[in-house]
Structure formats: structure tokens, C-alpha cells
N, C-alpha and C. Protein backbone atom coordinates (compact mmCIF):
# COMPACT_ATOMS: atom_id res chain seq x y z
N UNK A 1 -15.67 -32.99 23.45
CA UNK A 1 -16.75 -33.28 22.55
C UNK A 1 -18.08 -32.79 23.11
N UNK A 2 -18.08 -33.34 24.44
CA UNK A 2 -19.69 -32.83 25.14
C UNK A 2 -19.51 -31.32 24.94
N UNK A 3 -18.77 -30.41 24.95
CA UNK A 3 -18.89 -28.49 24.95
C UNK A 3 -18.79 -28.56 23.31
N UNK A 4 -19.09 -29.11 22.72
CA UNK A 4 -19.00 -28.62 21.01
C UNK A 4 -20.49 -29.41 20.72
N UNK A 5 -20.87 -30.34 21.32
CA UNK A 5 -22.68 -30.64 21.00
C UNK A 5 -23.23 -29.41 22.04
N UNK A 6 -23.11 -29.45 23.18
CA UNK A 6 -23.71 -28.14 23.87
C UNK A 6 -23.71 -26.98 23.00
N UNK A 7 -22.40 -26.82 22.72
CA UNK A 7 -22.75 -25.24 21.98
C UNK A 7 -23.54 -25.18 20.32
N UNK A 8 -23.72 -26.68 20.12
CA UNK A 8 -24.47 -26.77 18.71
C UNK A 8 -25.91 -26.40 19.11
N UNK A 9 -26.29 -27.02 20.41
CA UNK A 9 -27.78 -27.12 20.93
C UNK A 9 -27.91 -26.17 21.23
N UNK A 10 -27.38 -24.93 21.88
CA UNK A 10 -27.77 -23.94 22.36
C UNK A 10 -27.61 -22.86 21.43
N UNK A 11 -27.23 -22.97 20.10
CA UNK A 11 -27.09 -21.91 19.16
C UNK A 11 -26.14 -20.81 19.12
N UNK A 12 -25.19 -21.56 19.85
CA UNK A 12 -23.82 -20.22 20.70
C UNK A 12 -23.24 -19.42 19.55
N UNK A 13 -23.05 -20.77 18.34
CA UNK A 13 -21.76 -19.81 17.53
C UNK A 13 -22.79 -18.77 16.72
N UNK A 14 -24.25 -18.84 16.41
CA UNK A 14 -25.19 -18.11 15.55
C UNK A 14 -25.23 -17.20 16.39
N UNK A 15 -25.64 -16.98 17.81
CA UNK A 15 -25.71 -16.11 18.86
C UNK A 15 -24.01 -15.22 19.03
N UNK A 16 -22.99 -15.99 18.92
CA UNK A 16 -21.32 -15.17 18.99
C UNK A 16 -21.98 -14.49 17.79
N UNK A 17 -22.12 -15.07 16.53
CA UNK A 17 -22.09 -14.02 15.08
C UNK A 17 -23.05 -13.35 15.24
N UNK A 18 -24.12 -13.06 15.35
CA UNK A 18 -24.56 -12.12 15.96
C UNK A 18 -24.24 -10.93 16.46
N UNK A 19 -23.78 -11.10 17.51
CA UNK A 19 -23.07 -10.08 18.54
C UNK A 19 -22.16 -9.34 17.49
N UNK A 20 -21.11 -10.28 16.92
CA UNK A 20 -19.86 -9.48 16.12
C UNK A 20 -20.52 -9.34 15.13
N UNK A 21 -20.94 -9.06 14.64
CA UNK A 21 -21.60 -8.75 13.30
C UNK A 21 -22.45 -7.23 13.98
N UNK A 22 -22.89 -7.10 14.91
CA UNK A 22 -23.72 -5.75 15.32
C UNK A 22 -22.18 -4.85 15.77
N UNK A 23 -21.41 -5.74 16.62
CA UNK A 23 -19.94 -4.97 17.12
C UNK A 23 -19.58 -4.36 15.96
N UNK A 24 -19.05 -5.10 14.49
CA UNK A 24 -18.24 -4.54 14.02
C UNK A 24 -18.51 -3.69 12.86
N UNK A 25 -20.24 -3.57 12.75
CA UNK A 25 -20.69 -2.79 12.11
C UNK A 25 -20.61 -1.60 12.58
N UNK A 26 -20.68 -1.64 14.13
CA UNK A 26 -20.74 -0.56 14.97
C UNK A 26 -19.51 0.39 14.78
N UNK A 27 -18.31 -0.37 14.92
CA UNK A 27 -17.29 0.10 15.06
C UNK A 27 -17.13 0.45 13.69
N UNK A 28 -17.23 -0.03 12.73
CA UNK A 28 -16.92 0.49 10.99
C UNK A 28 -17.67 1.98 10.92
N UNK A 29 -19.09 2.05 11.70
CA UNK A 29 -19.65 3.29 11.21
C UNK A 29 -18.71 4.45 11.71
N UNK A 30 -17.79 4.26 13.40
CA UNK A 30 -16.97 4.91 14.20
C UNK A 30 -16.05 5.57 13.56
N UNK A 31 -15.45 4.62 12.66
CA UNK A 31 -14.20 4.72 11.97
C UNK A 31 -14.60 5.27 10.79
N UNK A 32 -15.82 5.73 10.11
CA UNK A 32 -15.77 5.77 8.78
C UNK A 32 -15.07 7.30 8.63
N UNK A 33 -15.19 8.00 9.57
CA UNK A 33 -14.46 9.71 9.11
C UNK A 33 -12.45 9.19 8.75
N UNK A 34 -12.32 8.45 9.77
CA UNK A 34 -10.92 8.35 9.49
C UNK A 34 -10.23 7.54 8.09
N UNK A 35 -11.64 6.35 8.02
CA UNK A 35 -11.60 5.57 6.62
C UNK A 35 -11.55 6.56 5.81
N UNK A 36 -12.45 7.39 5.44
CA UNK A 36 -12.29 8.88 4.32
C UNK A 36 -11.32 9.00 4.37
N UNK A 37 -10.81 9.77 5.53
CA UNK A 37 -9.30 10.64 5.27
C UNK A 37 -8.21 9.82 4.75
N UNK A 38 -8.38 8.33 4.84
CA UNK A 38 -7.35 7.63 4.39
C UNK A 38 -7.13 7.02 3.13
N UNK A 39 -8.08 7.57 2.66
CA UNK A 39 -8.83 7.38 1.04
C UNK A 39 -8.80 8.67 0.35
N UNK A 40 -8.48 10.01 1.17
CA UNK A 40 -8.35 11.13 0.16
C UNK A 40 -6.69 11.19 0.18
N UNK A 41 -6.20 10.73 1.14
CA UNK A 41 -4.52 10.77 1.29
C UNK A 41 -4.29 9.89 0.37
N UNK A 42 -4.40 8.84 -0.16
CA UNK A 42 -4.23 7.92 -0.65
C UNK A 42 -4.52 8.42 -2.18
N UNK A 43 -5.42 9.33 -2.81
CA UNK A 43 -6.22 9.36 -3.84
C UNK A 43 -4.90 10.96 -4.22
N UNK A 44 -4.60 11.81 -2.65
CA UNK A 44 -3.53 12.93 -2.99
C UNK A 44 -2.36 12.05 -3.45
N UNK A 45 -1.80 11.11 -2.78
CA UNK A 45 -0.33 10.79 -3.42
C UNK A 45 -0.88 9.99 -4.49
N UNK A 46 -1.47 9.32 -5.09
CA UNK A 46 -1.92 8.92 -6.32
C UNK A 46 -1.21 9.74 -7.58
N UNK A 47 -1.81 10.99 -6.91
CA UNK A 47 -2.33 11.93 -7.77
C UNK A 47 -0.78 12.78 -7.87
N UNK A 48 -0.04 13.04 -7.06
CA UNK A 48 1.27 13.25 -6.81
C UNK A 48 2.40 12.55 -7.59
N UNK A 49 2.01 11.46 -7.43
CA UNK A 49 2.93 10.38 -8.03
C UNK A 49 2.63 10.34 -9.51
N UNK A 50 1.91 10.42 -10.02
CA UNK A 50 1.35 10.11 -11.44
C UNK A 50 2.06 11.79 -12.03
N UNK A 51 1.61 12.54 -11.43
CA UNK A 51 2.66 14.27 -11.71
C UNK A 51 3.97 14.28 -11.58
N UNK A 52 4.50 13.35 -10.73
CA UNK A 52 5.87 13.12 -10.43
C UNK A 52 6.43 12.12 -11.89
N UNK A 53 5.89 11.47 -12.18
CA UNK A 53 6.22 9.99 -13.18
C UNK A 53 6.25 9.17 -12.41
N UNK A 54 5.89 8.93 -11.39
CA UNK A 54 6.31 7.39 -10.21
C UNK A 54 4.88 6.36 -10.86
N UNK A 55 4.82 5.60 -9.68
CA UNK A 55 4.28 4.30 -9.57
C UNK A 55 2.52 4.98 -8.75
N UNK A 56 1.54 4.69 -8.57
CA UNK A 56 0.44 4.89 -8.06
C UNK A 56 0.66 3.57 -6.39
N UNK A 57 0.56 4.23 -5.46
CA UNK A 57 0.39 3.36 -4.14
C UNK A 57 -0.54 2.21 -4.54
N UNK A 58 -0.70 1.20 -3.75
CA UNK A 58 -1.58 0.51 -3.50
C UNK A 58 -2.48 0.30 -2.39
């Protein structure tokens, strides 16, 4: 109980979100070339499948 009022008083979990919130923005901008490519692959078999008669991926 006393380490869960400490970390209320000292602002830990606003200070953790913080941090991950700058981390994983960071890392999303890293990744965004590969996010593309996985969104035009995705948008080719779409596009494949619908020429074929199939089902569209999800």
C-alpha cells in the first residue's frame, strides 16, 4: 500500500506515460516506411483477389 500512495505523490504513473507516449511515437514514426509497404501489399492482394472472385483479406 505505502509504494502505491508514494507513486500517487510523486506523479510516477503521469511521468511512466509520458515517457511511453514520446517512446512509442518515436518508434511508430521508425516503422512508418514498413507500415506503407504493408498497406500496399495488402491493398495488391485486395486487388488480386477481387480479379480472382475470392474474398478481400482483412
Amino acid at each position: 500500500m505505502t509504494d502505491a500512495v508514494c507513486r500517487d505523490k510523486t506523479g510516477f504513473h503521469a511521468a511512466l506515460d509520458k515517457v511511453l507516449d514520446k517512446y512509442l511515437t518515436t518508434r511508430m514514426q521508425e516503422l512508418a516506411p514498413q507500415t506503407a509497404k504493408v498497406k500496399e501489399i495488402r491493398r495488391t492482394a485486395d486487388a488480386n483477389a477481387a480479379a480472382l472472385g475470392g474474398t478481400a483479406s482483412k
